[in-house]
Protein backbone atom coordinates (compact mmCIF):
# COMPACT_ATOMS: atom_id res chain seq x y z
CA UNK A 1 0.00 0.00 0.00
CA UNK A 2 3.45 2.13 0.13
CA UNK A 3 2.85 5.43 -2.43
CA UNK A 4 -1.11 5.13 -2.70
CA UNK A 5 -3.39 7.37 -1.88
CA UNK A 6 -5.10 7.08 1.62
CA UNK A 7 -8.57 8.54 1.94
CA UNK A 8 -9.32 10.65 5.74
CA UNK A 9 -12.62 10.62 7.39
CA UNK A 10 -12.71 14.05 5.68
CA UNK A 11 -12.85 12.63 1.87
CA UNK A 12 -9.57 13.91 1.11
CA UNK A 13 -6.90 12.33 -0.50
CA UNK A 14 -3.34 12.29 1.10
CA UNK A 15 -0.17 10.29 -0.57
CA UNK A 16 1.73 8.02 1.95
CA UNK A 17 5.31 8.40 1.80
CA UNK A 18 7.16 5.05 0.27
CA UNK A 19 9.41 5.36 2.84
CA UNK A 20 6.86 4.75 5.93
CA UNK A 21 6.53 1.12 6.23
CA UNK A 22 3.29 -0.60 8.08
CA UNK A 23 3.19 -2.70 11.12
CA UNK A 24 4.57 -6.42 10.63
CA UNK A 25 2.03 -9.71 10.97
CA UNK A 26 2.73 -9.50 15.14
CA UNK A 27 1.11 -6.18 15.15
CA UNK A 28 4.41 -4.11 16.12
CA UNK A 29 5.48 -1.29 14.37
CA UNK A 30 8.72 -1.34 12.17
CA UNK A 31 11.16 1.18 11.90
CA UNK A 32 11.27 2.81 8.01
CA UNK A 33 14.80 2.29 6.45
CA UNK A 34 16.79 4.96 5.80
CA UNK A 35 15.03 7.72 8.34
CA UNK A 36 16.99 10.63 8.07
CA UNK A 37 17.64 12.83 11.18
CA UNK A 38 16.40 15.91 9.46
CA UNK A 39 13.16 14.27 8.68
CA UNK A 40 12.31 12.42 12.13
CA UNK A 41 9.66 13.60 14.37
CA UNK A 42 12.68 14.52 16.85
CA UNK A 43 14.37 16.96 14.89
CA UNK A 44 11.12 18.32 13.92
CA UNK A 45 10.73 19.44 17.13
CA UNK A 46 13.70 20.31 17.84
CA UNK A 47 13.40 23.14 15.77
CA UNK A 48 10.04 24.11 17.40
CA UNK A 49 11.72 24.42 20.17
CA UNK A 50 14.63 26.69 18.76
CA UNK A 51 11.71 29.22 17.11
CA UNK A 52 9.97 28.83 20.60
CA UNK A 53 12.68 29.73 22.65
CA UNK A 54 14.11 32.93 20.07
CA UNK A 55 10.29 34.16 19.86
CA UNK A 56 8.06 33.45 22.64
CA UNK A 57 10.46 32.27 25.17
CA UNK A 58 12.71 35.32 24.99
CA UNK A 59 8.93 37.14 25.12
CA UNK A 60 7.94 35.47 28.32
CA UNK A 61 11.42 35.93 29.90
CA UNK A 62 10.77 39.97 29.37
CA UNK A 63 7.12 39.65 30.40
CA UNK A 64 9.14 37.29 33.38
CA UNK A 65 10.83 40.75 34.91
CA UNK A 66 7.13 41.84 35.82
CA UNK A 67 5.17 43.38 32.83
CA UNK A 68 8.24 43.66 30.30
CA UNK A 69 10.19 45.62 33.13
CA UNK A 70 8.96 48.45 32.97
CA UNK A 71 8.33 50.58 36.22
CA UNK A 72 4.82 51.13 35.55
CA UNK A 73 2.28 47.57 35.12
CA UNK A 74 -0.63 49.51 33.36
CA UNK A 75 1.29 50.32 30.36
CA UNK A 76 2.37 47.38 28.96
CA UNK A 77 -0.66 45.32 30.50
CA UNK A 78 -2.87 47.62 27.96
CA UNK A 79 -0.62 46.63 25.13
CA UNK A 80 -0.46 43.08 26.44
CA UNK A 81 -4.51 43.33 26.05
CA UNK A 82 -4.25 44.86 22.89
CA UNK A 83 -1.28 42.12 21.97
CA UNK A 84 -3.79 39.18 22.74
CA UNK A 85 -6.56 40.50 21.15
CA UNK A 86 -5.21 40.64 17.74
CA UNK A 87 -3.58 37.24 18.66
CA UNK A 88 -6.92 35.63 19.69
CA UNK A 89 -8.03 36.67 16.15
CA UNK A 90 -5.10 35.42 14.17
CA UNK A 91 -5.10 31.61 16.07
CA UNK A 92 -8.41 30.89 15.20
CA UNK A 93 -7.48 31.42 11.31
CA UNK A 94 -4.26 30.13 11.34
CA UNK A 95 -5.35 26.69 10.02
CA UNK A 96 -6.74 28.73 7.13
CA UNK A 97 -3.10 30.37 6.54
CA UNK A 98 -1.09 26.89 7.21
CA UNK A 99 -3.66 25.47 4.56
CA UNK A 100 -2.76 27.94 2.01
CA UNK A 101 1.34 28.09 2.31
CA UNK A 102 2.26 25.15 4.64
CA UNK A 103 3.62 24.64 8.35
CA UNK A 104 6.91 25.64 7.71
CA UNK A 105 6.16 29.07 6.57
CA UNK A 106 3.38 29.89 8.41
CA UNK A 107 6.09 29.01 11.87
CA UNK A 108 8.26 31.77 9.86
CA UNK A 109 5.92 34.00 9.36
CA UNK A 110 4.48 33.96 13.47
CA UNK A 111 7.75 34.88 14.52
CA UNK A 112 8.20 38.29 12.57
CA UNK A 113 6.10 40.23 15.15
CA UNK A 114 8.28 39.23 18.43
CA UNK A 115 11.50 41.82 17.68
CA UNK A 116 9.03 44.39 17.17
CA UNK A 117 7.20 44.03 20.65
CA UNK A 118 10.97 43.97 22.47
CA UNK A 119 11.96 47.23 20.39
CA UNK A 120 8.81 48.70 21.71
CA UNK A 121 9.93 48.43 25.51
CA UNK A 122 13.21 49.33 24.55
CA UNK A 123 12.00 52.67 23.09
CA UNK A 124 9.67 53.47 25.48
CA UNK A 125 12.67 52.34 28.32
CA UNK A 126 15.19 54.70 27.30
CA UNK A 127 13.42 57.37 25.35
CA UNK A 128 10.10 57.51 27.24
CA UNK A 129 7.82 57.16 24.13
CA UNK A 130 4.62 54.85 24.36
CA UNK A 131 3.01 54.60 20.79
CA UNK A 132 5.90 52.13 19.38
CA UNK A 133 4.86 49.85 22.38
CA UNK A 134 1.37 49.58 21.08
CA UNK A 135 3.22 49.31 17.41
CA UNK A 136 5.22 46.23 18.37
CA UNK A 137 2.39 44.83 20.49
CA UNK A 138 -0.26 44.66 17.29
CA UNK A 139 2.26 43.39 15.21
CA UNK A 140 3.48 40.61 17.87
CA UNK A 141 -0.33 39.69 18.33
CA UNK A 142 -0.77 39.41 14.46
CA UNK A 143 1.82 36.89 13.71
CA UNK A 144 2.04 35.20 17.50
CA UNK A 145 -1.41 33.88 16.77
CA UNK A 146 -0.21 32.25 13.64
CA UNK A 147 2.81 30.81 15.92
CA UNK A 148 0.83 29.56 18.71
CA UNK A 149 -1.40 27.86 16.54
CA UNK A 150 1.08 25.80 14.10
CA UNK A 151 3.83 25.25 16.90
CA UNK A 152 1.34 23.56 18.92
CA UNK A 153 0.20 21.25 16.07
CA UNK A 154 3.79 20.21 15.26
CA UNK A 155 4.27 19.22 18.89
CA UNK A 156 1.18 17.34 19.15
CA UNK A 157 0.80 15.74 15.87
CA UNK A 158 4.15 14.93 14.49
CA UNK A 159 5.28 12.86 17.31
CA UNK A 160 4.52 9.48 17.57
CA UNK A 161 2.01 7.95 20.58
CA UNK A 162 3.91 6.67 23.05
CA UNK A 163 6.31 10.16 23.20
CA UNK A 164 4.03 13.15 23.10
CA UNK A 165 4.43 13.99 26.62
CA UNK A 166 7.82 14.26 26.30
CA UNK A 167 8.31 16.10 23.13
CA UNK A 168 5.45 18.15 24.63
CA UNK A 169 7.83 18.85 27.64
CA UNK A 170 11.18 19.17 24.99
CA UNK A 171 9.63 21.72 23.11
CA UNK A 172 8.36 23.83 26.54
CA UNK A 173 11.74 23.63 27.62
CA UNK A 174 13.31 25.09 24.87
CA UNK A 175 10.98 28.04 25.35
CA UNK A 176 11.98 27.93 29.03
CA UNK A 177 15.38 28.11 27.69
CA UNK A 178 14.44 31.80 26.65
CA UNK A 179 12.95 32.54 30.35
CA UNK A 180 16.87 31.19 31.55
CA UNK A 181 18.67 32.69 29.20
CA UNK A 182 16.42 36.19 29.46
CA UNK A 183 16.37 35.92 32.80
CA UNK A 184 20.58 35.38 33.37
CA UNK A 185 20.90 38.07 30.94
CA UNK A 186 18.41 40.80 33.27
CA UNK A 187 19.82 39.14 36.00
CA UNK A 188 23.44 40.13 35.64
CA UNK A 189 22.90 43.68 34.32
CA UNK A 190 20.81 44.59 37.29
CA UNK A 191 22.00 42.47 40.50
CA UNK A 192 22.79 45.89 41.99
CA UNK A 193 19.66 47.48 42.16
CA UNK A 194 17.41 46.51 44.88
CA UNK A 195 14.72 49.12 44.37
CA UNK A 196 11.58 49.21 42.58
CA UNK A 197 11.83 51.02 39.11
CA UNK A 198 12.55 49.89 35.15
CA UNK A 199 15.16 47.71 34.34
CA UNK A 200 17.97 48.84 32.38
CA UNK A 201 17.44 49.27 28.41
CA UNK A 202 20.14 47.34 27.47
CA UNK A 203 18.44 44.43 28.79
CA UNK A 204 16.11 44.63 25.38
CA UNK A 205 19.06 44.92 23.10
CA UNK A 206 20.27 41.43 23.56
CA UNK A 207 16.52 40.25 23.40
CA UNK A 208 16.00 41.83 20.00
CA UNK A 209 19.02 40.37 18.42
CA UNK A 210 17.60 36.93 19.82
CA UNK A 211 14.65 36.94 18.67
CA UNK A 212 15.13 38.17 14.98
CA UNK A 213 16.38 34.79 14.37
CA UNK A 214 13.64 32.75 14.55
CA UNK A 215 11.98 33.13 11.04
CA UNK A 216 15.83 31.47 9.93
CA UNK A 217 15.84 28.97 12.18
CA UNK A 218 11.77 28.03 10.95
CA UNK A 219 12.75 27.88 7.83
CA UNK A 220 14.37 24.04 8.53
CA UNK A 221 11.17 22.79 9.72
CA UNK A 222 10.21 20.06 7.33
CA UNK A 223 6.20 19.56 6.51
CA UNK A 224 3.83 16.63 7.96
CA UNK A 225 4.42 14.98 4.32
CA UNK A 226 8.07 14.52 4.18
CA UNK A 227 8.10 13.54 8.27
CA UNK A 228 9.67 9.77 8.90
CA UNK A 229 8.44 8.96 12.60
CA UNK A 230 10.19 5.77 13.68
CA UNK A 231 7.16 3.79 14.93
CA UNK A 232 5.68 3.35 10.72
CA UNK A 233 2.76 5.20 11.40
CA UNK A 234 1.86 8.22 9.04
CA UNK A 235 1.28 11.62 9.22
CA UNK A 236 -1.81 13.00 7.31
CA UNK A 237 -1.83 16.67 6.84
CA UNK A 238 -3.93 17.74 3.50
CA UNK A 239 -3.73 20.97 1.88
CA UNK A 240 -5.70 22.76 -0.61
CA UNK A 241 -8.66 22.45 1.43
CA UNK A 242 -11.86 24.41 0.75
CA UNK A 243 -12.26 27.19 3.02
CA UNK A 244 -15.82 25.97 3.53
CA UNK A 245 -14.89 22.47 4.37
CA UNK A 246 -11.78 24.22 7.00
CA UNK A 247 -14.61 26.16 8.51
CA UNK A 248 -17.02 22.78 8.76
CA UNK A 249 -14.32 20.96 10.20
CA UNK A 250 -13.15 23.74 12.77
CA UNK A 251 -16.71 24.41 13.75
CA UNK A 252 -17.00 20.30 14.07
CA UNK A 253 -14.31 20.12 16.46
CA UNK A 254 -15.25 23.35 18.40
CA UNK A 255 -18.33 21.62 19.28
CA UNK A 256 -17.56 18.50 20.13
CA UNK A 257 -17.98 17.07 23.84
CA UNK A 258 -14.01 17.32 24.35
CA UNK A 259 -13.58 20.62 23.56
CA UNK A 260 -16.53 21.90 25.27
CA UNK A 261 -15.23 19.78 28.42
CA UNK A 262 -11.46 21.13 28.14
CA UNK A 263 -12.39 24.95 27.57
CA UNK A 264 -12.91 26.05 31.30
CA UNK A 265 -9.16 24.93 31.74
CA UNK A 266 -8.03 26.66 28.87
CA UNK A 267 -9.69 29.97 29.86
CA UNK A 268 -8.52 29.21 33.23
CA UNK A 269 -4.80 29.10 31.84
CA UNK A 270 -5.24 31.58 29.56
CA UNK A 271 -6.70 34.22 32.06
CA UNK A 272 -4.19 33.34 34.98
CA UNK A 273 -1.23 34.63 32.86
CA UNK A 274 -1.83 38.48 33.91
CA UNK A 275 -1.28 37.97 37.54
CA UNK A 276 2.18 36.94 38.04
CA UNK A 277 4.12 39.71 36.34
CA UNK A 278 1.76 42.18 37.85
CA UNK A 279 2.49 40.53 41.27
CA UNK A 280 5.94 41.01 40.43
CA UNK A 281 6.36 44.24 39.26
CA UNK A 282 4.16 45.73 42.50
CA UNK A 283 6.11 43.95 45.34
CA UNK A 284 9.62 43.27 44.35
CA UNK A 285 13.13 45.11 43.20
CA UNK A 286 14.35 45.24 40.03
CA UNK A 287 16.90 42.68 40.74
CA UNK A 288 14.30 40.42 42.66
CA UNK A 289 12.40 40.38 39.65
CA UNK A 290 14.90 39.54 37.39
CA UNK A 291 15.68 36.47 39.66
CA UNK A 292 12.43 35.56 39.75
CA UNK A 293 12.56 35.71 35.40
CA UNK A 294 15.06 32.99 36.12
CA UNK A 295 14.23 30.85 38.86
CA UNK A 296 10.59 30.72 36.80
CA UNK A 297 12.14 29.33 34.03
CA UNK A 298 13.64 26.40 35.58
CA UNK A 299 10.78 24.92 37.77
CA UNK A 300 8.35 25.70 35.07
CA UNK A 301 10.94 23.61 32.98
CA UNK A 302 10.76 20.47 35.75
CA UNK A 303 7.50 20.79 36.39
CA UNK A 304 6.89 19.94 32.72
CA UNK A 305 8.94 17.29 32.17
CA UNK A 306 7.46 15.96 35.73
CA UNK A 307 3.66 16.18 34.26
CA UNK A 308 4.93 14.38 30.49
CA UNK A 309 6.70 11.59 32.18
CA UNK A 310 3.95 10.67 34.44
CA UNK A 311 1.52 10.48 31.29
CA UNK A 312 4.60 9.01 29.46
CA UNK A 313 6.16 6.09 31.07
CA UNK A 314 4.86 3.27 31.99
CA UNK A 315 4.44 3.22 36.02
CA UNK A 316 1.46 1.73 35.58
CA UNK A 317 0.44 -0.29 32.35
CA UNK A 318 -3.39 1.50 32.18
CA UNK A 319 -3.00 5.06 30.57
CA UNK A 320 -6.13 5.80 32.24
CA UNK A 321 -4.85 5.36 36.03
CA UNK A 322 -1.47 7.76 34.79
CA UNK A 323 -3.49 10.43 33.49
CA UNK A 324 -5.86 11.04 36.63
CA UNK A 325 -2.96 10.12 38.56
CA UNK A 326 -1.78 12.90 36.73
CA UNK A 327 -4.76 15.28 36.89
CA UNK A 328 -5.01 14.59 40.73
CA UNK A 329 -1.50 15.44 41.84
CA UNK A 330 -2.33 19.06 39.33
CA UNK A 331 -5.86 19.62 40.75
CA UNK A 332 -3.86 19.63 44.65
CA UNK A 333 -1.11 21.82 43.57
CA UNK A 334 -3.53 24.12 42.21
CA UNK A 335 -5.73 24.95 44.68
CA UNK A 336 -3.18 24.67 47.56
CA UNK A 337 -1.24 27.61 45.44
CA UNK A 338 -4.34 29.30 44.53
CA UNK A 339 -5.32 29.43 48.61
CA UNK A 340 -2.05 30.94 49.50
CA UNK A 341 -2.02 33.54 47.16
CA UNK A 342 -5.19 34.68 48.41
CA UNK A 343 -4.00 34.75 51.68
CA UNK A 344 -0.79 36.23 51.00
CA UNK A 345 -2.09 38.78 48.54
CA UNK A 346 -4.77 40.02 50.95
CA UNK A 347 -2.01 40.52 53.27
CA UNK A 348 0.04 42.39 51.20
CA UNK A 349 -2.43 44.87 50.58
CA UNK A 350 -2.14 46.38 53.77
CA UNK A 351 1.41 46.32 53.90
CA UNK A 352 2.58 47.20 50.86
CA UNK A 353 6.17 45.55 51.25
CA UNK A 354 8.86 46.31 48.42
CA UNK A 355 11.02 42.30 48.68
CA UNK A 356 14.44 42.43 47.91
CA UNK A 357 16.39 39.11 48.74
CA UNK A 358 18.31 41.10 51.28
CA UNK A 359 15.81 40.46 53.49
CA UNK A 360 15.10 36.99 53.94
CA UNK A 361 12.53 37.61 56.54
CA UNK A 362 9.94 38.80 54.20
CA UNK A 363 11.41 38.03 51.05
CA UNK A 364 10.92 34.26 51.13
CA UNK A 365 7.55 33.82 51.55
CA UNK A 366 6.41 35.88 48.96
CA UNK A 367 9.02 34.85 46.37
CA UNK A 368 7.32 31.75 47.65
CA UNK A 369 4.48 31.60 45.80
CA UNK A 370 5.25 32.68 43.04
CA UNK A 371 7.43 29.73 42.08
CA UNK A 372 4.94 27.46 43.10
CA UNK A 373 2.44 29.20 40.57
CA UNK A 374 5.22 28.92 38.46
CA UNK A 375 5.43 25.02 39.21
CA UNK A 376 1.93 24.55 38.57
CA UNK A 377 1.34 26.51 35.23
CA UNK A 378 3.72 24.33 33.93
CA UNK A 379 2.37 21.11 34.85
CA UNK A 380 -1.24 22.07 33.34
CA UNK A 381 0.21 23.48 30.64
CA UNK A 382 2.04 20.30 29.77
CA UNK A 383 -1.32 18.63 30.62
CA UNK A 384 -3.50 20.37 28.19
CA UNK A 385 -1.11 19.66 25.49
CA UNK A 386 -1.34 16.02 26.02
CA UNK A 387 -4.76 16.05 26.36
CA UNK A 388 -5.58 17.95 22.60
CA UNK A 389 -2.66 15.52 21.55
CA UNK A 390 -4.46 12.29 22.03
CA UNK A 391 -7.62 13.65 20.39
CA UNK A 392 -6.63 13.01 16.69
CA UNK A 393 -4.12 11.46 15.10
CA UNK A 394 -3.70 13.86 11.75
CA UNK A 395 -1.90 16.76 12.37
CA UNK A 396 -4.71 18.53 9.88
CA UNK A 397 -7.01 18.17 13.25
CA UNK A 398 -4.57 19.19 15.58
CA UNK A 399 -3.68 22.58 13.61
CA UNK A 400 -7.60 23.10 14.21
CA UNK A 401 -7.56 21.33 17.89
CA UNK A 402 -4.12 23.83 18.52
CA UNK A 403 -5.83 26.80 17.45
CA UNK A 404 -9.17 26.46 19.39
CA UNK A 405 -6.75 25.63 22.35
CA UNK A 406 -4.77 28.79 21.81
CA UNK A 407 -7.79 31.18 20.74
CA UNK A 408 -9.81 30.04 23.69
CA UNK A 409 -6.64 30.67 26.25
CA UNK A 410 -5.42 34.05 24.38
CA UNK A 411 -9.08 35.26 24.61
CA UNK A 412 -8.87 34.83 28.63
CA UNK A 413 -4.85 36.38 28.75
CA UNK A 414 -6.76 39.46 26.65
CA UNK A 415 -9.24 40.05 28.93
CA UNK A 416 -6.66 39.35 31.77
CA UNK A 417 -4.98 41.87 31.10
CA UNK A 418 -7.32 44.39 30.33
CA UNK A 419 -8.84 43.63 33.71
CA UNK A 420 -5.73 44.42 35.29
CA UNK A 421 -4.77 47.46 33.32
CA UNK A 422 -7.78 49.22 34.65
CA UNK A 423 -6.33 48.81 37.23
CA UNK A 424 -7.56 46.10 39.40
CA UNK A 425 -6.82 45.88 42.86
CA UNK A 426 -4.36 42.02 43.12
CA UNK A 427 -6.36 40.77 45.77
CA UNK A 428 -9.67 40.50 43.27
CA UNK A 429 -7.36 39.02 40.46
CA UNK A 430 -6.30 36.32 42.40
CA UNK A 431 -9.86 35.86 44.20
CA UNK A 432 -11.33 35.58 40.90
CA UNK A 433 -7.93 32.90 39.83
CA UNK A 434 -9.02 30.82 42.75
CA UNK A 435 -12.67 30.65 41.60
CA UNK A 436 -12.25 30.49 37.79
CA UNK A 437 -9.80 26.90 39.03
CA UNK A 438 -12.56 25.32 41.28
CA UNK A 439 -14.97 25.96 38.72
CA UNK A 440 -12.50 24.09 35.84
CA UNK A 441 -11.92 21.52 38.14
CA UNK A 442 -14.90 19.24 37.37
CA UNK A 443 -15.03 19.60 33.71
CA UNK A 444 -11.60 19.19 33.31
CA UNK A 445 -11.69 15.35 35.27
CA UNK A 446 -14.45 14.72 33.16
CA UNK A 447 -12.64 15.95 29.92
CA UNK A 448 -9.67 13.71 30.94
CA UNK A 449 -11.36 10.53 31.22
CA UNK A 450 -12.95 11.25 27.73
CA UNK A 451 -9.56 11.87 26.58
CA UNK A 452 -8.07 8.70 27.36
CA UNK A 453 -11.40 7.00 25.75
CA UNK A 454 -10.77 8.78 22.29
CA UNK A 455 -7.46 8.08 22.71
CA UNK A 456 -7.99 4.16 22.91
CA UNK A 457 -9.89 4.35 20.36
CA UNK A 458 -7.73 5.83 18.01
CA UNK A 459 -5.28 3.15 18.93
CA UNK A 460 -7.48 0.14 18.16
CA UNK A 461 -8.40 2.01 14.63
CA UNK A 462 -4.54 2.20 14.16
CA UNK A 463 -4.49 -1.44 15.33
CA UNK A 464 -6.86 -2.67 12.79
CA UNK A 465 -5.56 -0.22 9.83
CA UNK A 466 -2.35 -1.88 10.53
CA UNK A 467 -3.30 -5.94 10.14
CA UNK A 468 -5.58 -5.27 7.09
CA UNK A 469 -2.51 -3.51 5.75
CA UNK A 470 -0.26 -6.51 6.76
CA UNK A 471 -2.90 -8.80 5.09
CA UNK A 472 -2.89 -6.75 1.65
CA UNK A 473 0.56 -5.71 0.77
């Protein structure tokens, strides 16, 4: 059946590469010869993870210093709305744009608006001006939305079953990379000031270069088509799609039970993302919150890995029991943080402390909790990946599940922000974190068992494909 066309439960026709092979009579799967490293699933995402950490991960480390470090939160926080607006428009069409020119250039293309947003806080830092912020911001959210919505289908459909959480968790490292690496960078140039204020603006110059790479570095991104994965299963990614059939299918999938099931989470997720830097920039020094930039990045990097190997290997031989194991161990860390920061935060705003690590005393506890937020963003966030990845199969559904994901979760970061921009006093925004989390918590147990269903499923449907192809060479 090598080289023939293979009709999807859409109608369309998709040639198999000769070079994938099919399952052998025992019902394993064989490795294709001759799989070249720049074709395999891993090198795929490696270079996700290179455009993820030179675009959004050098973003997040800046957003990491408290609201781009700048002195004042309600500027950027208004772009930041402004920013995710645009973005939340852009991810739910970017499975028309990756239709019409491909996933390679459509990563390319979501990476051009990054260097813009970091020359916008570098203008503003050193000459004082604000429209270039808003400038870099629009353009950011125009192409980030494309970004977000193809990087997240390469991660979740290229790689084969059995390694999604862990590619999941390679290619949020890499971004973390950009939190470390950001976060060093702010780090050293301001370890001497332990006051509130900006940080310097040569902290944006080495950010800019950085992230003006990543439409190269997209560029060696190979499509679904030409991608070997080592296992013999396929890759089915069609193109030239009607618009009308893109928009049946999307509106298909935003529908269905899962979906509907997963979205509290990813509004939860999405909205959360406001608080942190605003916590940051209102309570700690410059060089407290350039530590924190850091220290962020690297339990937000374990925690991920900790939530994709627990899905991953095989401590237990039911996916089922890993993945509420899973779930469980997230819903406790959540709510525990969620309850201190409450109770922190409504202490803080009678006190009004300014934290510098010189003072250990009062420092500690609310450096604190932010790490553990930290800790637990990345956990669900490496959860909710897995979960969209074991939906489909076809990396043409996960472009579509990737961009509901994303324009669901950059809808709640919009309005996030814009609540806090106003601004809003911390203690409501992390009243209303704690309540938006209890009331995710049910769906998203339900949407997990459902998950795991679908995803057995898919595997017996892969099963079968694979002994009548055994049958019929």
């Amino acid at each position: 059946m090598s080289g023939e066309p293979v009709v999807t439960k859409d109608g369309l026709d998709v040639a198999t590469p000769s070079s994938i092979t099919v399952a052998n009579a025992d019902n394993i799967p064989q490795r294709p010869d001759n799989v070249s490293f720049y074709r395999s699933t891993l090198f795929q995402i490696l270079v996700v993870g290179i455009c993820a950490f030179s675009a959004p991960g050098i973003w997040s480390a800046m957003n990491g210093l408290g609201v781009g470090g700048s002195q004042s939160p309600d500027l950027v926080n208004a772009a930041n709305a402004l920013l995710y607006a645009f973005m939340t428009i852009t991810c739910f069409i970017s499975p028309w744009l990756t239709n019409a020119i491909g996933f390679r250039w459509t990563l390319s293309l979501g990476t051009l608006g990054y260097p813009l947003y970091a020359a916008g806080l570098y203008v503003n830092n050193r000459f004082g001006s604000t429209w270039f912020v808003y400038v870099g911001a629009v353009a950011c959210g125009i192409s980030a939305g494309f970004f977000w919505g193809v990087e997240g289908a390469i991660a979740t459909g290229y790689p084969e079953q059995h390694k999604r959480g862990r590619y999941i968790a390679t290619w949020f490292t890499f971004r973390n990379f950009g939190n470390i690496i950001g976060g060093a960078i702010s780090l050293a140039l301001n370890i001497n000031v332990n006051h509130r204020g900006q940080v310097g603006y040569q902290t944006y110059l080495g950010f800019i270069a950085i992230q003006c790479l990543g439409c190269v570095f997209a560029l060696l991104l190979s499509n679904p088509e030409k991608v070997q994965r080592d296992d013999g299963t396929r890759i089915e990614a069609p193109r030239g799609i009607h618009w009308r059939t893109e928009l049946r299918e999307m509106w298909r999938l935003a529908r269905s039970k899962s979906i509907l099931l997963l979205t509290p989470l990813f509004w939860y997720f999405g909205w959360t993302q406001a608080y942190p830097g605003t916590y940051l920039a209102t309570y700690f020094t410059v060089r407290s919150r350039a530590l924190g930039s850091f220290m962020a990045a690297i339990v937000g990097t374990i925690a991920t890995w900790l939530s994709g190997i627990l899905v991953d290997i095989q401590w237990t031989k039911k996916r089922q029991n890993r993945a509420v194991t899973t779930f469980v161990i997230i819903a406790l860390l959540n709510s525990a943080t969620w309850i201190w920061a409450v109770f922190i935060q409504n202490e803080y705003r009678h006190t009004l402390p300014v934290l510098d690590w010189g003072n250990q005393a009062t420092f500690g506890r609310g450096f604190g909790v932010y790490m553990v937020e930290r800790i637990s963003v990345g956990m669900i966030e490496n959860y909710i990946y897995w979960c969209i990845s074991n939906l489909s199969d076809s990396p043409g559904d996960q472009i579509r599940y990737s961009s509901l994901l994303r324009g669901i979760e950059t809808a709640g970061v919009c309005i996030g922000f814009g609540v806090q921009a106003v601004p809003t006093a911390l203690i409501a925004t992390a009243s209303i974190n704690l309540g938006l989390w209890f009331f995710a918590l049910p769906f998203s147990y339900y949407a997990t068992v459902r998950v795991v269903r679908k995803f057995n499923i898919i595997t017996k449907a892969d099963d079968e494909d694979s002994q009548v192809e055994t049958a019929n060479p």
